[in-house]
PDB file of N, CA and C in Angstrom:
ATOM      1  N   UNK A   1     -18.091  19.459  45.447  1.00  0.00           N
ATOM      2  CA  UNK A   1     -18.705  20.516  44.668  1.00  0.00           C
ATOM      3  C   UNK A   1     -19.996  20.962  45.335  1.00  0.00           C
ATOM      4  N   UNK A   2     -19.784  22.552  45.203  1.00  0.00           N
ATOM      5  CA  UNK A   2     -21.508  22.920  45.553  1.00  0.00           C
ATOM      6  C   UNK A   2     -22.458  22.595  45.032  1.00  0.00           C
ATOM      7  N   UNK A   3     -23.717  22.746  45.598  1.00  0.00           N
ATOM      8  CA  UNK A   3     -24.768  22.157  44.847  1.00  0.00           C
ATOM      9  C   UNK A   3     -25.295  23.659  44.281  1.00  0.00           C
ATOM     10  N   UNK A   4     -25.874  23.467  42.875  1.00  0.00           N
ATOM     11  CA  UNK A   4     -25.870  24.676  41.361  1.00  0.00           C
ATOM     12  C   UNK A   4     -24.471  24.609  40.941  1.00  0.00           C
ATOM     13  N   UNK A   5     -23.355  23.577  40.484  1.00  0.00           N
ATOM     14  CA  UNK A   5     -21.855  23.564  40.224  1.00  0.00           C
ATOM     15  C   UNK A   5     -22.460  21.979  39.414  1.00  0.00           C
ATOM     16  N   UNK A   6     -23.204  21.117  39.116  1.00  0.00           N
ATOM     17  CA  UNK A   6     -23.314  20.148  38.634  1.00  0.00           C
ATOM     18  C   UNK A   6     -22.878  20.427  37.319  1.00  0.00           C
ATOM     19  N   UNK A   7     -23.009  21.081  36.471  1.00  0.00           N
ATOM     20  CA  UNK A   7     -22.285  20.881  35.470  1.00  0.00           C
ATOM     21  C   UNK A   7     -21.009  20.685  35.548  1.00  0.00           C
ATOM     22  N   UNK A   8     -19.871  21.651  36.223  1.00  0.00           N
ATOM     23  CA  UNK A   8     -18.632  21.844  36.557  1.00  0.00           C
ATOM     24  C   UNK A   8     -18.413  20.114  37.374  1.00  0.00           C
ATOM     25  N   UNK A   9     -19.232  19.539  37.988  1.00  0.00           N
ATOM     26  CA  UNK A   9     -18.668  18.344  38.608  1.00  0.00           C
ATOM     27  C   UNK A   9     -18.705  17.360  37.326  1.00  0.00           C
ATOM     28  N   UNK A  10     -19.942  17.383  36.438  1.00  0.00           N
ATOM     29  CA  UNK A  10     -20.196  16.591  35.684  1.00  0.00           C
ATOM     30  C   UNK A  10     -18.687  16.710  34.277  1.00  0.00           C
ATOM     31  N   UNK A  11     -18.522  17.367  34.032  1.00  0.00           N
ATOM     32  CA  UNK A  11     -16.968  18.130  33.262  1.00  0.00           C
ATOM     33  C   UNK A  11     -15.747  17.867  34.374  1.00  0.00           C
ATOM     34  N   UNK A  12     -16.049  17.457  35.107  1.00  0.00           N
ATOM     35  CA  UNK A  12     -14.579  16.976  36.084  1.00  0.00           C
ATOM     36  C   UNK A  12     -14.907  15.498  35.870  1.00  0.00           C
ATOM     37  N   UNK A  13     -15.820  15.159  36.198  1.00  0.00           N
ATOM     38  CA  UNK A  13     -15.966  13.338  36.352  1.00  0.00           C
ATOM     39  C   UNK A  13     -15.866  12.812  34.682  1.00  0.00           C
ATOM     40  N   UNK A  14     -16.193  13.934  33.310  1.00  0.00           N
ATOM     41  CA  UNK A  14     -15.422  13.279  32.007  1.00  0.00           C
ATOM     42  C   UNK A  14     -14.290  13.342  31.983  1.00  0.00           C
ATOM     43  N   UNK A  15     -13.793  14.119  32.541  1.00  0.00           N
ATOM     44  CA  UNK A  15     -12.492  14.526  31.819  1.00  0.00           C
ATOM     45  C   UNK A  15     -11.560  13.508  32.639  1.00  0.00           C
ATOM     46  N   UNK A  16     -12.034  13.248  33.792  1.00  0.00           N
ATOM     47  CA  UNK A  16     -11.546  12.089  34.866  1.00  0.00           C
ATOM     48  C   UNK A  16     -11.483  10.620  34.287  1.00  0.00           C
ATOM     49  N   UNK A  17     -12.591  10.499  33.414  1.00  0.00           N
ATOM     50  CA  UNK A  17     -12.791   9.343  32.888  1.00  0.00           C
ATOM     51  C   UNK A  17     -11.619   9.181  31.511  1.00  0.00           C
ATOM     52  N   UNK A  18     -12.075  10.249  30.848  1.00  0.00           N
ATOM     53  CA  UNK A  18     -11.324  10.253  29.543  1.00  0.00           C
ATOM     54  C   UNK A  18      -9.905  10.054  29.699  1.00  0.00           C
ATOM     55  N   UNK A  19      -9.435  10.872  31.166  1.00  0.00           N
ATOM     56  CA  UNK A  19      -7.426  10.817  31.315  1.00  0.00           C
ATOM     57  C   UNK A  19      -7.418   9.121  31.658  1.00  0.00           C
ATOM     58  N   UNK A  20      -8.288   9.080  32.240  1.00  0.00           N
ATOM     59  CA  UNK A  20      -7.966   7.082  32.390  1.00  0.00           C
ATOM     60  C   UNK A  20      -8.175   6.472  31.472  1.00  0.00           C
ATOM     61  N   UNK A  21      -9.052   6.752  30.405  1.00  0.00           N
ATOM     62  CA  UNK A  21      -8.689   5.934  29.363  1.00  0.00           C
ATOM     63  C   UNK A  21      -7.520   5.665  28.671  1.00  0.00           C
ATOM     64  N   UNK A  22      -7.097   7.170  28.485  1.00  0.00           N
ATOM     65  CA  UNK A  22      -6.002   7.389  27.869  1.00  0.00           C
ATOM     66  C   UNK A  22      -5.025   6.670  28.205  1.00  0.00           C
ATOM     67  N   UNK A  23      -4.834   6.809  30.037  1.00  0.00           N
ATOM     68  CA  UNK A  23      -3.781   5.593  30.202  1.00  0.00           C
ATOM     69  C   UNK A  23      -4.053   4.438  30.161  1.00  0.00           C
ATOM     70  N   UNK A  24      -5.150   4.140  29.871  1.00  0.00           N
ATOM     71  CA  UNK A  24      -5.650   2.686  29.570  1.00  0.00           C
ATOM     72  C   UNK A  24      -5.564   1.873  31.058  1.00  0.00           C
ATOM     73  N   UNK A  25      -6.274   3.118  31.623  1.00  0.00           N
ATOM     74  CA  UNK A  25      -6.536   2.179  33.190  1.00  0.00           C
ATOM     75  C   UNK A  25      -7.838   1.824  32.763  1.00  0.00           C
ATOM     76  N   UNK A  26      -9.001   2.819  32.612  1.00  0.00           N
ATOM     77  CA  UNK A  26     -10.214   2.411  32.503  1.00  0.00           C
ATOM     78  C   UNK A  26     -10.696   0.839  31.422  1.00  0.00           C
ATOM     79  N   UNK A  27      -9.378   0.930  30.828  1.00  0.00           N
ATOM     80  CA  UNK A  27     -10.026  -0.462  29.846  1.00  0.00           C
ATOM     81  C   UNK A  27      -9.534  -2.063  30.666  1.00  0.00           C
ATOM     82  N   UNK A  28      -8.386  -1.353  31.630  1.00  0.00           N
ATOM     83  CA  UNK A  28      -7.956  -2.657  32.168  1.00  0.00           C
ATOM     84  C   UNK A  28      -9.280  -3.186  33.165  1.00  0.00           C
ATOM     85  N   UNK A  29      -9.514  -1.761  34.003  1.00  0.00           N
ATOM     86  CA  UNK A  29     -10.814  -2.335  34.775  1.00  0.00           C
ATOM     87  C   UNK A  29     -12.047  -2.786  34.534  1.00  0.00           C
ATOM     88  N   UNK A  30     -12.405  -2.464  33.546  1.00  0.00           N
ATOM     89  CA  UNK A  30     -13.062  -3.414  32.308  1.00  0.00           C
ATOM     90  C   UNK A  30     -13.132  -4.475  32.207  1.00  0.00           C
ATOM     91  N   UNK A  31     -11.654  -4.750  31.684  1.00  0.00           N
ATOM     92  CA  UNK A  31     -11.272  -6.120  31.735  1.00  0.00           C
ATOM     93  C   UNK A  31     -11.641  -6.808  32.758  1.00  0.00           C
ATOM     94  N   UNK A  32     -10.951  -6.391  33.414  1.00  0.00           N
ATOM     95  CA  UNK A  32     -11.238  -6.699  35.143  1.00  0.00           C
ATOM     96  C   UNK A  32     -12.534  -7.063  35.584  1.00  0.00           C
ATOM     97  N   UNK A  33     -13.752  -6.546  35.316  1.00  0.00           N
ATOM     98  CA  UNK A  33     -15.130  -6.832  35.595  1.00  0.00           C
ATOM     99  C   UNK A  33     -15.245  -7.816  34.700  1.00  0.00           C
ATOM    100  N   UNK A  34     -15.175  -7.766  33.171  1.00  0.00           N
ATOM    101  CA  UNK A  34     -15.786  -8.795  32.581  1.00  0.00           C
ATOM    102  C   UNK A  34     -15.067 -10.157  32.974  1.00  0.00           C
ATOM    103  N   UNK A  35     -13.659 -10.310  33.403  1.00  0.00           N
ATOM    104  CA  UNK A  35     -12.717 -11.858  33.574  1.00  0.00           C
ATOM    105  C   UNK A  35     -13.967 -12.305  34.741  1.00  0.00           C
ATOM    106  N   UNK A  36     -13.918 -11.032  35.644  1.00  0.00           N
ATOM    107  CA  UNK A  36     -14.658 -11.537  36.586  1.00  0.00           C
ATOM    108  C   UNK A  36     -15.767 -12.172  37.093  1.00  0.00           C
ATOM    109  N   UNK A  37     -16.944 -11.600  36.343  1.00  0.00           N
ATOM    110  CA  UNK A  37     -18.028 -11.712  36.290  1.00  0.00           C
ATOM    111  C   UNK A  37     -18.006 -13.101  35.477  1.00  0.00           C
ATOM    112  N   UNK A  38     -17.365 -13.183  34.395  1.00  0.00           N
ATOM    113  CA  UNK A  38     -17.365 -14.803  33.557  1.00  0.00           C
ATOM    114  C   UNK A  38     -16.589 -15.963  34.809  1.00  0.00           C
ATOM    115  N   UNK A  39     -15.740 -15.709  35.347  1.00  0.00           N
ATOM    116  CA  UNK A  39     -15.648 -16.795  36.723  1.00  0.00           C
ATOM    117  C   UNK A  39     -16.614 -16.978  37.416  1.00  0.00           C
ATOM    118  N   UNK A  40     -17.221 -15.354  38.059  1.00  0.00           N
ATOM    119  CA  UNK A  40     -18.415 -16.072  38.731  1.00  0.00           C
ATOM    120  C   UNK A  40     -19.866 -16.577  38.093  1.00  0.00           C
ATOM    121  N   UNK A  41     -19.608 -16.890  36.912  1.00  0.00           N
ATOM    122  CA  UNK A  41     -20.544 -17.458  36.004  1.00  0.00           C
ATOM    123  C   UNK A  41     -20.656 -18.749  36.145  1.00  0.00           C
ATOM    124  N   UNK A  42     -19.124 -18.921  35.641  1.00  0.00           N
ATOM    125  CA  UNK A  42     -18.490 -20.487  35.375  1.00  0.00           C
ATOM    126  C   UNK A  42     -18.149 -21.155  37.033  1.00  0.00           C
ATOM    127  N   UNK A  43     -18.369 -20.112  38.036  1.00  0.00           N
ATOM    128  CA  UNK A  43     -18.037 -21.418  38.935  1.00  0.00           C
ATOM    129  C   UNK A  43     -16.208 -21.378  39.300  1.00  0.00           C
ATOM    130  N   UNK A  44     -15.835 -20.763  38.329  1.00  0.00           N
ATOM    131  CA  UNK A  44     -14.095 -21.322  38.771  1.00  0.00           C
ATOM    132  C   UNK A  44     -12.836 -20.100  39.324  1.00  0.00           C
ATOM    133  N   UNK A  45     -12.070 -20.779  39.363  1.00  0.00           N
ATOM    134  CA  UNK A  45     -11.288 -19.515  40.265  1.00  0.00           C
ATOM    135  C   UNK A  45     -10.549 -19.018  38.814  1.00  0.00           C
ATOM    136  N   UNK A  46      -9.943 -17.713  38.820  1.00  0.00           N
ATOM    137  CA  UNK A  46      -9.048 -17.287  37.774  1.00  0.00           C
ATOM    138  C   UNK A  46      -7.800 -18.145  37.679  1.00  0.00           C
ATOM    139  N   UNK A  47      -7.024 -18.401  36.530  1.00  0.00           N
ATOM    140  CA  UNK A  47      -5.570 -18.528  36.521  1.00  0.00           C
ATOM    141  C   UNK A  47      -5.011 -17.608  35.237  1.00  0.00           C
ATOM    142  N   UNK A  48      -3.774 -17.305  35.470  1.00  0.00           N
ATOM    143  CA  UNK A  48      -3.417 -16.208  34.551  1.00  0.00           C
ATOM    144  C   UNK A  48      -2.895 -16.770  33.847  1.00  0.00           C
ATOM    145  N   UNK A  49      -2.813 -16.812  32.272  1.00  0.00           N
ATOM    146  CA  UNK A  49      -2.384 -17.596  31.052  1.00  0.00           C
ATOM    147  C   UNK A  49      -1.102 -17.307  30.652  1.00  0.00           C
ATOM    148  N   UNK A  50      -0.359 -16.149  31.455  1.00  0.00           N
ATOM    149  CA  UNK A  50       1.009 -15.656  31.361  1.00  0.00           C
ATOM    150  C   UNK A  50       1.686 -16.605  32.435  1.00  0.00           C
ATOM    151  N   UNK A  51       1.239 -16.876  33.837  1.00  0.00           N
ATOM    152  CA  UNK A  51       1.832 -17.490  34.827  1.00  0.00           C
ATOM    153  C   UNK A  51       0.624 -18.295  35.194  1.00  0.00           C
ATOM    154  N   UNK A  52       0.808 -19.804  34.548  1.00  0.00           N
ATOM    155  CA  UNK A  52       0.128 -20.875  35.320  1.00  0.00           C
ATOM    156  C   UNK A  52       0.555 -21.560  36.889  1.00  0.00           C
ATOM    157  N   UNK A  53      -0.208 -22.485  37.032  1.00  0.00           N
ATOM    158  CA  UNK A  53       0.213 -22.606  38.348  1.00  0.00           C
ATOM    159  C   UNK A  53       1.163 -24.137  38.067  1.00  0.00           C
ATOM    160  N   UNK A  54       1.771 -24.138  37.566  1.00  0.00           N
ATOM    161  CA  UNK A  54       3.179 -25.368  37.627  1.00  0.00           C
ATOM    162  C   UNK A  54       4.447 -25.130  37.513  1.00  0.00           C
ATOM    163  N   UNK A  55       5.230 -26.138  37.207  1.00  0.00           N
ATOM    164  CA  UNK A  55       6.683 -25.982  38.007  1.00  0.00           C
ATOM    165  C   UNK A  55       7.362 -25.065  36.732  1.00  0.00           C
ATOM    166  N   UNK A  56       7.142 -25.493  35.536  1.00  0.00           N
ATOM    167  CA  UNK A  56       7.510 -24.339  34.034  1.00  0.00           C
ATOM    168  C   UNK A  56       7.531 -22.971  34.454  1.00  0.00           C
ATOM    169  N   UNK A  57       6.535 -22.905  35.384  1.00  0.00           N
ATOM    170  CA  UNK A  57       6.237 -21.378  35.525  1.00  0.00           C
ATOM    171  C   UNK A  57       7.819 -20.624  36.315  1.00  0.00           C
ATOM    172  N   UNK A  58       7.857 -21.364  37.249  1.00  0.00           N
ATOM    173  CA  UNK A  58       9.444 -21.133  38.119  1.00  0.00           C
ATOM    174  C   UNK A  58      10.603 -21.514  38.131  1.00  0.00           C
ATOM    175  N   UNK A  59      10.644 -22.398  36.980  1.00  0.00           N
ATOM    176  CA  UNK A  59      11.614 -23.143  36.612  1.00  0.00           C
ATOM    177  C   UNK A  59      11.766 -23.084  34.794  1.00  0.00           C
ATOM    178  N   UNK A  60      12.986 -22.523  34.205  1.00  0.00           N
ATOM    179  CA  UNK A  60      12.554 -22.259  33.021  1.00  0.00           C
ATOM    180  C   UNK A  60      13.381 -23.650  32.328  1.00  0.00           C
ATOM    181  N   UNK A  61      14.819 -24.216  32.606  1.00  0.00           N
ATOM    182  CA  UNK A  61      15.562 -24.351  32.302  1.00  0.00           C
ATOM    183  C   UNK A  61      16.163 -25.349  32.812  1.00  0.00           C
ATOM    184  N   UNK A  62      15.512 -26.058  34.124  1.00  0.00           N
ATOM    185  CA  UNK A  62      15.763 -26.779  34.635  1.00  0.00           C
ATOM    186  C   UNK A  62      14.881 -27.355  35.927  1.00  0.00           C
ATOM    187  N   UNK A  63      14.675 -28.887  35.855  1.00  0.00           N
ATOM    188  CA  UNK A  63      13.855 -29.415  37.032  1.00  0.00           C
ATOM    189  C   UNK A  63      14.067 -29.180  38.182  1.00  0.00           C
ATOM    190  N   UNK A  64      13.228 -28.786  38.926  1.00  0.00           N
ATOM    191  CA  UNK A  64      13.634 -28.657  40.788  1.00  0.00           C
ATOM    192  C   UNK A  64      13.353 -29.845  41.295  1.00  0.00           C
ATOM    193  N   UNK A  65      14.330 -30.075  42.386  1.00  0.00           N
ATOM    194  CA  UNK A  65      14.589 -31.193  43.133  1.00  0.00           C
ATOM    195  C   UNK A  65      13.351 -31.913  44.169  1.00  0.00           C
ATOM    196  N   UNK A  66      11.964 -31.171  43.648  1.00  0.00           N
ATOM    197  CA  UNK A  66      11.028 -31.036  44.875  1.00  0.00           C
ATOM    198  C   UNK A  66       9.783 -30.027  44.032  1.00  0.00           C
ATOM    199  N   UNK A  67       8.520 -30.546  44.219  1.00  0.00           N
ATOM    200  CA  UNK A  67       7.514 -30.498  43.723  1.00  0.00           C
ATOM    201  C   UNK A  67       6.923 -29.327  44.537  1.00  0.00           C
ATOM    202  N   UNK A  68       6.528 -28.406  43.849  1.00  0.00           N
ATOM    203  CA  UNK A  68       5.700 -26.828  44.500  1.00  0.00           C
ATOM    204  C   UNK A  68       4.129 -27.511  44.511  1.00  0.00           C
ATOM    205  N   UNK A  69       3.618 -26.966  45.814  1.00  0.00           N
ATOM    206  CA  UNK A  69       1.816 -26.865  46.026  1.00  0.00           C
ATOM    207  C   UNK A  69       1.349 -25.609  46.004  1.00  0.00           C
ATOM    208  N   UNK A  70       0.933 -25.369  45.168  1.00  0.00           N
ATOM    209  CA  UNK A  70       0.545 -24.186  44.572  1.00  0.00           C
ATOM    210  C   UNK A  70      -0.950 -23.928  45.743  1.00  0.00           C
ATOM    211  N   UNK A  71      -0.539 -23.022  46.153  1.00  0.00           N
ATOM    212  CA  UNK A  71      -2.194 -22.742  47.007  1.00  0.00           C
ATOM    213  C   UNK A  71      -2.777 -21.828  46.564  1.00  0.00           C
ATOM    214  N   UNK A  72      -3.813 -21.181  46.834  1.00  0.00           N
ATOM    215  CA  UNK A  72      -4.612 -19.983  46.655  1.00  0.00           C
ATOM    216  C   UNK A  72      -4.397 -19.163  48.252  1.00  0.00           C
ATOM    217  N   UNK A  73      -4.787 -17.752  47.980  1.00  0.00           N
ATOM    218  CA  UNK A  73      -4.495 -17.259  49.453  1.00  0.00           C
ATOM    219  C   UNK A  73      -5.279 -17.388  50.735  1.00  0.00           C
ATOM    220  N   UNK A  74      -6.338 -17.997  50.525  1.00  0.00           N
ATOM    221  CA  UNK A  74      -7.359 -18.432  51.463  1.00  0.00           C
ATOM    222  C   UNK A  74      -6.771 -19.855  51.739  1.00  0.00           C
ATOM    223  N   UNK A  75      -6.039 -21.147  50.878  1.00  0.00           N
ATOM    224  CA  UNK A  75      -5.781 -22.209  51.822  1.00  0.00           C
ATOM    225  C   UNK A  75      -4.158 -21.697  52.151  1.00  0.00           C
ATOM    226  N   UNK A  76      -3.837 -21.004  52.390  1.00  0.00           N
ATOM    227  CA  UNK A  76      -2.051 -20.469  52.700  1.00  0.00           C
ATOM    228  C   UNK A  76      -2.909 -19.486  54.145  1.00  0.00           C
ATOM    229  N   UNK A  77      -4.043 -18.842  54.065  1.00  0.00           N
ATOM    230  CA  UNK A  77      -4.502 -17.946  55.357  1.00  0.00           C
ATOM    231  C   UNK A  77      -5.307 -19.180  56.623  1.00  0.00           C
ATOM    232  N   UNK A  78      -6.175 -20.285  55.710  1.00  0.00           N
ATOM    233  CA  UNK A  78      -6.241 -21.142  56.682  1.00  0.00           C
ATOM    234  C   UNK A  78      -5.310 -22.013  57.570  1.00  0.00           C
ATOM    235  N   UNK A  79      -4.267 -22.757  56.550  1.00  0.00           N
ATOM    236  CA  UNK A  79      -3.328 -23.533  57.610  1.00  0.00           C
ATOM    237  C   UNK A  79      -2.670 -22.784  58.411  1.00  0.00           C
ATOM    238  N   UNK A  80      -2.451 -21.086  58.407  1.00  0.00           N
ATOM    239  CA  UNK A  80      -1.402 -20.729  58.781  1.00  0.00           C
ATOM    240  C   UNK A  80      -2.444 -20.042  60.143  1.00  0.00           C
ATOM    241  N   UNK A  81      -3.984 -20.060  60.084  1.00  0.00           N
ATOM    242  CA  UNK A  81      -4.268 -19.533  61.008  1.00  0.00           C
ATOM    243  C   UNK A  81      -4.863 -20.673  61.973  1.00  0.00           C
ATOM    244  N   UNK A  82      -4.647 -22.493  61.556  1.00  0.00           N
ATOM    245  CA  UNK A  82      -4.974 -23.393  62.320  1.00  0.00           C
ATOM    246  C   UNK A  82      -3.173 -23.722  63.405  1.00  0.00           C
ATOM    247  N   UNK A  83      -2.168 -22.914  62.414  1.00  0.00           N
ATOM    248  CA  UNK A  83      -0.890 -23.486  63.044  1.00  0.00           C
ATOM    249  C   UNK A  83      -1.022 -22.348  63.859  1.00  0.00           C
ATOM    250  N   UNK A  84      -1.428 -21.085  63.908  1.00  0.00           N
ATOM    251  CA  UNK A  84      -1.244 -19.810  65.046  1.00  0.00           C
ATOM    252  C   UNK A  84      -2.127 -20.543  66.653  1.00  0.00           C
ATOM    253  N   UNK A  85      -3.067 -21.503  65.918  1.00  0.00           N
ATOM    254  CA  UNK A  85      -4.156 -21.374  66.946  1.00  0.00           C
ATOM    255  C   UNK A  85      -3.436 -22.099  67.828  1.00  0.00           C
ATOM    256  N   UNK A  86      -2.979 -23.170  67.506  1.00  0.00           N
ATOM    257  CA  UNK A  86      -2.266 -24.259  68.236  1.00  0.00           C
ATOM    258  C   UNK A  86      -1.156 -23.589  68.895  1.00  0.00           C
ATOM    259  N   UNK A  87      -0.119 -22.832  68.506  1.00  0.00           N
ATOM    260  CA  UNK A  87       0.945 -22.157  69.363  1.00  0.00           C
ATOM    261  C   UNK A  87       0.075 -21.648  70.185  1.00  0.00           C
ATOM    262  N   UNK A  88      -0.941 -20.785  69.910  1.00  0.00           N
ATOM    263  CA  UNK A  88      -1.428 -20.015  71.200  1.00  0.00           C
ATOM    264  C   UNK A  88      -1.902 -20.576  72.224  1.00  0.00           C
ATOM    265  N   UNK A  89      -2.364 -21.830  72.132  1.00  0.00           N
ATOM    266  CA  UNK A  89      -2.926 -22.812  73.021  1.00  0.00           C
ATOM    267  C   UNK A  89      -1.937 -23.478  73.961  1.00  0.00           C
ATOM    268  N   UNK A  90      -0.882 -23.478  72.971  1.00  0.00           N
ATOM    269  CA  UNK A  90       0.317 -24.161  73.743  1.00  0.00           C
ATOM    270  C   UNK A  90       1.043 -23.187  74.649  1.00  0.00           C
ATOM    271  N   UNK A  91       1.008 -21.842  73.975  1.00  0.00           N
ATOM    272  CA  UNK A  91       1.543 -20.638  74.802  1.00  0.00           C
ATOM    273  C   UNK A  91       0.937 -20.350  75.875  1.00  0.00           C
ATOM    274  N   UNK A  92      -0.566 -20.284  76.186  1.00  0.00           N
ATOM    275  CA  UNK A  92      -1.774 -19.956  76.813  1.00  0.00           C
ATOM    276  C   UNK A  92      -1.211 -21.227  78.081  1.00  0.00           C
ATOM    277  N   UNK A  93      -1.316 -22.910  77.832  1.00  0.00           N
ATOM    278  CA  UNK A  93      -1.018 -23.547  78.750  1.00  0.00           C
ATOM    279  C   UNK A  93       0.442 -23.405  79.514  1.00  0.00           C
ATOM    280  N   UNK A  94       1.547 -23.244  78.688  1.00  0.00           N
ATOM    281  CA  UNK A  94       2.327 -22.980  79.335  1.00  0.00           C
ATOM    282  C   UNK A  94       2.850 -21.725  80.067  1.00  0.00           C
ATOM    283  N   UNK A  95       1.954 -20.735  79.882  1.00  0.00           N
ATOM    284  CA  UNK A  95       1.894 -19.415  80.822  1.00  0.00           C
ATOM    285  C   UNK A  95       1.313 -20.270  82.101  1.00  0.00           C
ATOM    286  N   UNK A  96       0.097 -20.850  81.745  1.00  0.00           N
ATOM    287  CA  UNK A  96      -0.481 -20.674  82.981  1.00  0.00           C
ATOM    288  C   UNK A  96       0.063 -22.174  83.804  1.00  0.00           C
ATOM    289  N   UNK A  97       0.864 -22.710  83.197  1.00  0.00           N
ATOM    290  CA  UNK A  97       1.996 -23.475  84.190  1.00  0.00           C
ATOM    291  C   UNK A  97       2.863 -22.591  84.881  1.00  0.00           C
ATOM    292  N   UNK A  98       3.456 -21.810  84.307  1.00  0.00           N
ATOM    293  CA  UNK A  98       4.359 -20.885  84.794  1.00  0.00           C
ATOM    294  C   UNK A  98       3.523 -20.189  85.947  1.00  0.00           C
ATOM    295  N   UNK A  99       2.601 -19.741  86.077  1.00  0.00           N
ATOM    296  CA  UNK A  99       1.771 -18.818  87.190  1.00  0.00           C
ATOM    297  C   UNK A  99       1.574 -19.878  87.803  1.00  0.00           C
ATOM    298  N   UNK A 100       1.472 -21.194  87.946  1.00  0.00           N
ATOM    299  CA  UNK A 100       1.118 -22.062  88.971  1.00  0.00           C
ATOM    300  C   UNK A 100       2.496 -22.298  90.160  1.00  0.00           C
ATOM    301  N   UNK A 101       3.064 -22.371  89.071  1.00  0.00           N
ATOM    302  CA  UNK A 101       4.837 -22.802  89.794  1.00  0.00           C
ATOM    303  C   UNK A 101       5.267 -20.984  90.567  1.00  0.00           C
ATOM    304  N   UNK A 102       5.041 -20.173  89.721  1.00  0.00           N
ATOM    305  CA  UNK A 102       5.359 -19.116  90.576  1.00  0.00           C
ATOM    306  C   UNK A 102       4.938 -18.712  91.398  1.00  0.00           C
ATOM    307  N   UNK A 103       3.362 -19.283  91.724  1.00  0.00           N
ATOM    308  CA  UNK A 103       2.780 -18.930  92.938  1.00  0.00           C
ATOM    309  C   UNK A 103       3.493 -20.014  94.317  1.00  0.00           C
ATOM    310  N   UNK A 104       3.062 -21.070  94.208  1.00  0.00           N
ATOM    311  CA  UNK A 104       4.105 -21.824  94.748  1.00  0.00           C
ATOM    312  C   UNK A 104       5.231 -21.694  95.260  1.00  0.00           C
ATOM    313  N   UNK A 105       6.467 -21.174  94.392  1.00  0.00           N
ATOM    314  CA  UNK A 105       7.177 -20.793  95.229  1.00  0.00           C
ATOM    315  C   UNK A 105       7.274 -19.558  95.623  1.00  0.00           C
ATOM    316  N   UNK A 106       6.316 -18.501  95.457  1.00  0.00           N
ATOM    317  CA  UNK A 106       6.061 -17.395  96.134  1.00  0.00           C
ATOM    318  C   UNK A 106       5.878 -17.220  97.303  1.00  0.00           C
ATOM    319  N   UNK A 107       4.957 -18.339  97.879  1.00  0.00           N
ATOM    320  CA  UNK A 107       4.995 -18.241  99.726  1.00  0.00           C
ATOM    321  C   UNK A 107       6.312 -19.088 100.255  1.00  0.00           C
ATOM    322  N   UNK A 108       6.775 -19.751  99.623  1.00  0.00           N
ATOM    323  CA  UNK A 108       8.478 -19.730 100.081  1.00  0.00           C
ATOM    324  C   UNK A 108       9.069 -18.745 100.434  1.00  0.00           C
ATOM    325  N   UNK A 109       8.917 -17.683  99.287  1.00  0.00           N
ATOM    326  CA  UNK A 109       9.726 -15.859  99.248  1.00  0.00           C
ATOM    327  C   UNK A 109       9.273 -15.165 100.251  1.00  0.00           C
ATOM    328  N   UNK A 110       8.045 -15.540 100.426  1.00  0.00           N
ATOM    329  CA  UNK A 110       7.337 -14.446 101.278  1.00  0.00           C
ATOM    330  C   UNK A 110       7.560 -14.867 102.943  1.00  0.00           C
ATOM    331  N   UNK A 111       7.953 -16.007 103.268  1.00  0.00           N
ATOM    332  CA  UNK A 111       8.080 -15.959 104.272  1.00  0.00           C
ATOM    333  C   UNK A 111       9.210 -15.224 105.263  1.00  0.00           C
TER     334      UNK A 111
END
């Protein structure tokens, strides 16, 4: 919006607000700040009271043969970026085996 149009922006940004209420986005994000802000009060991570983190949750009807570890996405992004590191290390050494051996027998070729 131009500037002398502030009213006209200010009548776009209610009416913006008001259609989200209506769909009841604006109250979810609401929600959303206050769950939030009370975790980082309390110190603790969220869990959702519709889907806890145990085996009931995935299993309605019957026991699974084998116990779920429920992670958060930060310890599922760490192990998986301590298991990348290690392939690459292992990839990294065995390239540069490969360039040792190919040089090697390169002045074989070249002769």
């Amino acid at each position: 919006f131009e500037q002398g149009n502030s009213s006209l922006c200010k009548t776009a940004i209610s009416y913006m607000i008001h259609s989200l209420q209506i769909m009841g986005i604006a109250n979810v994000m609401t929600d959303y700040e206050r769950i939030k802000r009370s975790c980082l009060k309390r110190g603790e991570l969220w869990e959702d009271p519709e889907f806890p983190a145990t085996q009931a949750s995935v299993f309605y009807h019957q026991t699974p043969p084998f116990q779920f570890v429920w992670k958060r996405p930060k310890q599922v992004y760490k192990s998986n970026l301590s298991s990348l590191v290690a392939q690459s290390r292992s990839l990294l050494k065995h390239s540069e085996l490969l360039k040792k051996k190919k040089s090697n027998y390169s002045r074989y070729l070249t002769l």
